[in-house]
Protein backbone atom coordinates (compact mmCIF):
# COMPACT_ATOMS: atom_id res chain seq x y z
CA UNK A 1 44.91 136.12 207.67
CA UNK A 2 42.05 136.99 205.66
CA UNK A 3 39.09 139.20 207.20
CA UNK A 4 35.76 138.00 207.17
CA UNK A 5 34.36 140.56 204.42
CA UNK A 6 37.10 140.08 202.33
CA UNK A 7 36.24 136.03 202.69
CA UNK A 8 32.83 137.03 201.56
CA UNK A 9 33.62 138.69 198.59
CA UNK A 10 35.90 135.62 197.43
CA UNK A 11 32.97 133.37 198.08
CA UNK A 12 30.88 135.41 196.04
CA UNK A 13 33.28 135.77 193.10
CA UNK A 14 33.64 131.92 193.66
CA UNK A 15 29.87 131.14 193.85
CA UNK A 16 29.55 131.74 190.54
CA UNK A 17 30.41 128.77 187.68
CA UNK A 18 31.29 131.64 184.82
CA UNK A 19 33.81 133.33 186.90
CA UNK A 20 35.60 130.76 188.44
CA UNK A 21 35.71 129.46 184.84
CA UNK A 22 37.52 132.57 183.87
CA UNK A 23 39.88 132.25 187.02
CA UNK A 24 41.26 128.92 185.31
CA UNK A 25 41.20 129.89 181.86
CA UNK A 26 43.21 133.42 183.42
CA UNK A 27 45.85 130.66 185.14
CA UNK A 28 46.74 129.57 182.05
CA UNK A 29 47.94 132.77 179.92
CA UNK A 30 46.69 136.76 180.41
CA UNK A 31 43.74 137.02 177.65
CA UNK A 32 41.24 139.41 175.96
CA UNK A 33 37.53 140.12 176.18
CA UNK A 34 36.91 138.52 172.86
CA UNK A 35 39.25 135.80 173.33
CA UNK A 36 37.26 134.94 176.83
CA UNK A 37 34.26 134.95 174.99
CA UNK A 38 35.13 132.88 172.35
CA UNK A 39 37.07 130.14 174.72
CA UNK A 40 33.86 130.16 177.10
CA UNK A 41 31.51 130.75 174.89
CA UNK A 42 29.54 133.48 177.38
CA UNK A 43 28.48 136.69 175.37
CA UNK A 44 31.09 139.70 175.85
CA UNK A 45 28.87 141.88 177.37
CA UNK A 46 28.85 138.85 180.84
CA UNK A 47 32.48 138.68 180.57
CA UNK A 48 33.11 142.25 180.95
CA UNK A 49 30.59 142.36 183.90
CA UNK A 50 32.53 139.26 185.67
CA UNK A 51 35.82 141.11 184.61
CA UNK A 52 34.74 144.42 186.46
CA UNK A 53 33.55 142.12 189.30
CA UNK A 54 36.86 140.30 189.93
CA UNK A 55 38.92 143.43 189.20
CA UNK A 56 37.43 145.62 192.15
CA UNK A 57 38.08 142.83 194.82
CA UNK A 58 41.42 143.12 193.43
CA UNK A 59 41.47 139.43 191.91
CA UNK A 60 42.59 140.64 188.86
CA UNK A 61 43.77 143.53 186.42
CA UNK A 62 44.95 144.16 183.17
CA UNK A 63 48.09 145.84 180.93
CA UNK A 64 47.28 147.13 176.93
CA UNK A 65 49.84 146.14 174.37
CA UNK A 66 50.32 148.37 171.17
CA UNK A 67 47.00 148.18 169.81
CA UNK A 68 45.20 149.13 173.35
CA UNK A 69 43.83 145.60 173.46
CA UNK A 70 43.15 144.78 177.16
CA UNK A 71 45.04 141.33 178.36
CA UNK A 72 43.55 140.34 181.66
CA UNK A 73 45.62 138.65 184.10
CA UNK A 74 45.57 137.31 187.53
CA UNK A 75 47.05 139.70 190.55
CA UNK A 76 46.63 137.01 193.15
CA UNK A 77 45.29 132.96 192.92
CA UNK A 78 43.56 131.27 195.85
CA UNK A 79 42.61 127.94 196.52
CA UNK A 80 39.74 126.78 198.58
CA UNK A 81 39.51 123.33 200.22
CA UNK A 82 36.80 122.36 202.48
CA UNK A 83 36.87 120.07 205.32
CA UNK A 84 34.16 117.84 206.04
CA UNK A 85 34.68 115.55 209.49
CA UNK A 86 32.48 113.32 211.48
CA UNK A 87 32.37 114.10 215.09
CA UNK A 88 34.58 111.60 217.81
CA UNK A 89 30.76 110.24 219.66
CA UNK A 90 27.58 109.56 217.88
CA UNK A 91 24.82 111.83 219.06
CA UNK A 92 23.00 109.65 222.00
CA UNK A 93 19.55 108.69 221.15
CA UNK A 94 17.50 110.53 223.54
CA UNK A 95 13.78 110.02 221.90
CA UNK A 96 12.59 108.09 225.27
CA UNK A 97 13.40 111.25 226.88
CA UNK A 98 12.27 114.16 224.25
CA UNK A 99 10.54 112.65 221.21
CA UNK A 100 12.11 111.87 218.28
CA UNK A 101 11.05 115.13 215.84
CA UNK A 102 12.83 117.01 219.25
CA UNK A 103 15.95 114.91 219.08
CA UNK A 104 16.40 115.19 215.28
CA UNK A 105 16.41 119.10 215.50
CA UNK A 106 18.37 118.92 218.44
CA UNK A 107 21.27 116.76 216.79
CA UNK A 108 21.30 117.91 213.33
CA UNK A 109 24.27 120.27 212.33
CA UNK A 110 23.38 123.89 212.59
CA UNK A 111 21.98 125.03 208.92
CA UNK A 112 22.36 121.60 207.51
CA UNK A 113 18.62 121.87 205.82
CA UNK A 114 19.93 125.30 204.46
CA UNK A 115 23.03 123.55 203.23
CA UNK A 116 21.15 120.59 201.78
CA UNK A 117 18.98 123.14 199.74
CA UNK A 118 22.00 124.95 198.25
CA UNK A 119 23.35 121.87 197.08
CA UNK A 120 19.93 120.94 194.91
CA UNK A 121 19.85 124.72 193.59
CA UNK A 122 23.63 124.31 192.50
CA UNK A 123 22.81 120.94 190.70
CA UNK A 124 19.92 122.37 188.99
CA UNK A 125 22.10 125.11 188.10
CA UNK A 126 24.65 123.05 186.81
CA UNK A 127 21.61 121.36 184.39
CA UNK A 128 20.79 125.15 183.37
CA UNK A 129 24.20 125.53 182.19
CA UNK A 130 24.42 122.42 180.39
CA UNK A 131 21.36 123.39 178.58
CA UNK A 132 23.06 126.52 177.77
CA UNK A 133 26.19 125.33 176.47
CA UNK A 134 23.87 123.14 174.01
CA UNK A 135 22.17 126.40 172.74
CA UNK A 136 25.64 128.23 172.95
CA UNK A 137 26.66 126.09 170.08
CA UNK A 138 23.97 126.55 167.87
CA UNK A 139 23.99 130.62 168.74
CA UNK A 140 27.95 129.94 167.12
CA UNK A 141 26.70 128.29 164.11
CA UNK A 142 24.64 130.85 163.22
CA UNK A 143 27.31 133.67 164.15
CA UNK A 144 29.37 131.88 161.63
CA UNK A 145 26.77 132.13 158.91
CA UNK A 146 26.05 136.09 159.52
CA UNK A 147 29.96 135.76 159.14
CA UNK A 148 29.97 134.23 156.01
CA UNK A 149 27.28 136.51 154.45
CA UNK A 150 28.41 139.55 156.20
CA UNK A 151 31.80 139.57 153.92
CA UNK A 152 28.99 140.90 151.07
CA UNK A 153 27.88 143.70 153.22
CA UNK A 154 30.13 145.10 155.38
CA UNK A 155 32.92 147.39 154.49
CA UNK A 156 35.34 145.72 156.99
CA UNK A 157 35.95 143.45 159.71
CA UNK A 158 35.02 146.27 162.57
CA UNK A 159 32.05 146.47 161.34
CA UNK A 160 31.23 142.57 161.15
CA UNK A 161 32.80 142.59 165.04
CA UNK A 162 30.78 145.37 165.68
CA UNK A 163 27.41 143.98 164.36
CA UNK A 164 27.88 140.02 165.99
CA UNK A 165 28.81 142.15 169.72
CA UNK A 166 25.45 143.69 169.23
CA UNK A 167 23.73 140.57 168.57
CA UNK A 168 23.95 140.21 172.67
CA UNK A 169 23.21 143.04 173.88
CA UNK A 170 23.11 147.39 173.06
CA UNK A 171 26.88 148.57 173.91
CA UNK A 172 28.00 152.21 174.07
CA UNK A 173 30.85 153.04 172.14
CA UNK A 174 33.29 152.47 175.05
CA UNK A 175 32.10 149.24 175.84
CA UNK A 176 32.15 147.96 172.25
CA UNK A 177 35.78 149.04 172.43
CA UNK A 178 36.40 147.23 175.17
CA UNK A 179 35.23 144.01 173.28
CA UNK A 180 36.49 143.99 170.10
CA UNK A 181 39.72 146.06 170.80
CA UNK A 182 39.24 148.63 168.59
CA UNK A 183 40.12 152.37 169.42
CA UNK A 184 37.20 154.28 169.69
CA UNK A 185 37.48 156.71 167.05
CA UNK A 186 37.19 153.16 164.29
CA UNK A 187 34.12 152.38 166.50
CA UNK A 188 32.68 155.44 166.18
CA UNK A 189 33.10 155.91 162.34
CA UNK A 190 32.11 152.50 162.06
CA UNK A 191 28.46 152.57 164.11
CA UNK A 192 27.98 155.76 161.65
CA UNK A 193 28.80 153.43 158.74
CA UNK A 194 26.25 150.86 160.34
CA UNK A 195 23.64 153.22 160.84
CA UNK A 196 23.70 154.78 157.34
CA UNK A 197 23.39 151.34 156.10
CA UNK A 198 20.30 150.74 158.40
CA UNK A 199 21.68 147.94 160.67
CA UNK A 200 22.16 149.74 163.72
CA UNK A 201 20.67 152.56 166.15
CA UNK A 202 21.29 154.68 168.81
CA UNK A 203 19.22 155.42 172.03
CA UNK A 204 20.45 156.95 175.46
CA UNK A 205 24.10 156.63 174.05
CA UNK A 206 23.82 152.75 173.58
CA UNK A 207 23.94 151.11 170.24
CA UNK A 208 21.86 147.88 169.16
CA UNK A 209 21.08 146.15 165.71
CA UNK A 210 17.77 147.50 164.44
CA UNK A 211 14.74 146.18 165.74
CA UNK A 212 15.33 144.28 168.21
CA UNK A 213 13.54 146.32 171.23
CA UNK A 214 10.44 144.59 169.78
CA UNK A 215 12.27 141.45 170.78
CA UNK A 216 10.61 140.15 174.07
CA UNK A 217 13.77 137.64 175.34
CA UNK A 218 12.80 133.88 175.75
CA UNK A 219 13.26 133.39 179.58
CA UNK A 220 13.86 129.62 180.48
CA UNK A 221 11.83 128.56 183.31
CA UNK A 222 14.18 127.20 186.18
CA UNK A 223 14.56 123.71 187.42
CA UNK A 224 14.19 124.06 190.99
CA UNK A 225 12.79 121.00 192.95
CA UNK A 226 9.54 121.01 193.91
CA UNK A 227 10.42 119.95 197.68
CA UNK A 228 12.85 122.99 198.94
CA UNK A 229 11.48 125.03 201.27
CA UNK A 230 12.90 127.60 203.85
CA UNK A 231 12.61 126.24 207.34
């Protein structure tokens, strides 16, 4: 039988929408960074973050094939199902007897104002996402484009991978590796290459497209109801 902290750690990796959407996309065949990315549409530096997550509680790992390319698999699947049953007798109305605000918090299920909350939070969250997906799409119309008008300027296709990873967030070398599954040594020579050419710098031994630490990120603001409230 499970333990209790183990439980918790599921039900974290669980509680969140990207990584259980990796779990069934991982059912299906053993995949790549990139290829996670591009079936999911989240940004490769998340993936490899949910990757890491899932591989320490030992939910999954991963086996390199000829070109060191990374295939990430599932070591063990789990299902959760959750019960939900109505007790045998109807809690007795005892408001002659207590008052009624007394009987209410008397005969309510333990944490069920608690529960009630998490459930709006989760279906804002699910709007959030939905949101996201929308601008997801137009973020891969306009990778496309840099695509397209990248073949002009870069020397080879490392470098275009190397440039549209960036366009998330800085990466070290290792990490870059990791996403576009290229050895190191052609990431390397290739951030040089980038460099030279002006489109990329280095600072604490993380790489990023030029300019963009003037770029203050657009923060949504979140849809929470207006009406939840700790007790």
């Amino acid at each position: 039988m499970i333990d209790q902290d183990s439980l918790a750690h599921l039900l974290d990796i669980l509680g969140n929408r990207n990584r259980r959407r990796i779990i069934d996309l991982l059912r299906q065949k053993p995949c790549f960074v990139t290829e996670i990315s591009d079936r999911l549409i989240i940004n490769p530096k998340a993936v490899i973050e949910h990757l890491a997550i899932m591989q320490k509680e030992n939910v999954i790992s991963f086996y390199q094939d000829e070109k060191r390319r990374k295939y990430y698999y599932l070591v063990r699947d789990f299902e959760l199902l959750v019960q939900m049953t109505k007790p045998d007798q109807p809690p007795q109305n005892t408001e002659e007897a207590t008052g009624g605000a007394e009987s209410e918090e008397r005969t309510a299920p333990p944490l069920i104002d608690k529960i009630l909350m998490i459930r709006r939070l989760l279906d804002s969250r699910e709007k959030l996402i939905d949101n996201l997906e929308s601008v997801e799409k137009d973020i891969d119309e306009l990778m496309n484009d840099v695509i397209v008008s990248g073949r002009s300027v870069f020397q080879n296709s490392i470098e275009s991978e190397i440039f549209l990873a960036l366009v998330y967030a800085p990466l070290t070398p290792i990490e870059l590796s990791d996403t576009i599954c290229h050895p190191i040594p052609e990431v390397t020579g290739s951030l040089r290459m980038l460099a030279a050419k002006g489109y990329v710098e280095s600072e604490g031994g993380r790489y990023r497209i030029k300019g963009t630490q003037k770029m203050k990120p657009v923060i949504p603001e979140p849809v929470i109801p207006m009406n939840l409230r700790w007790g």
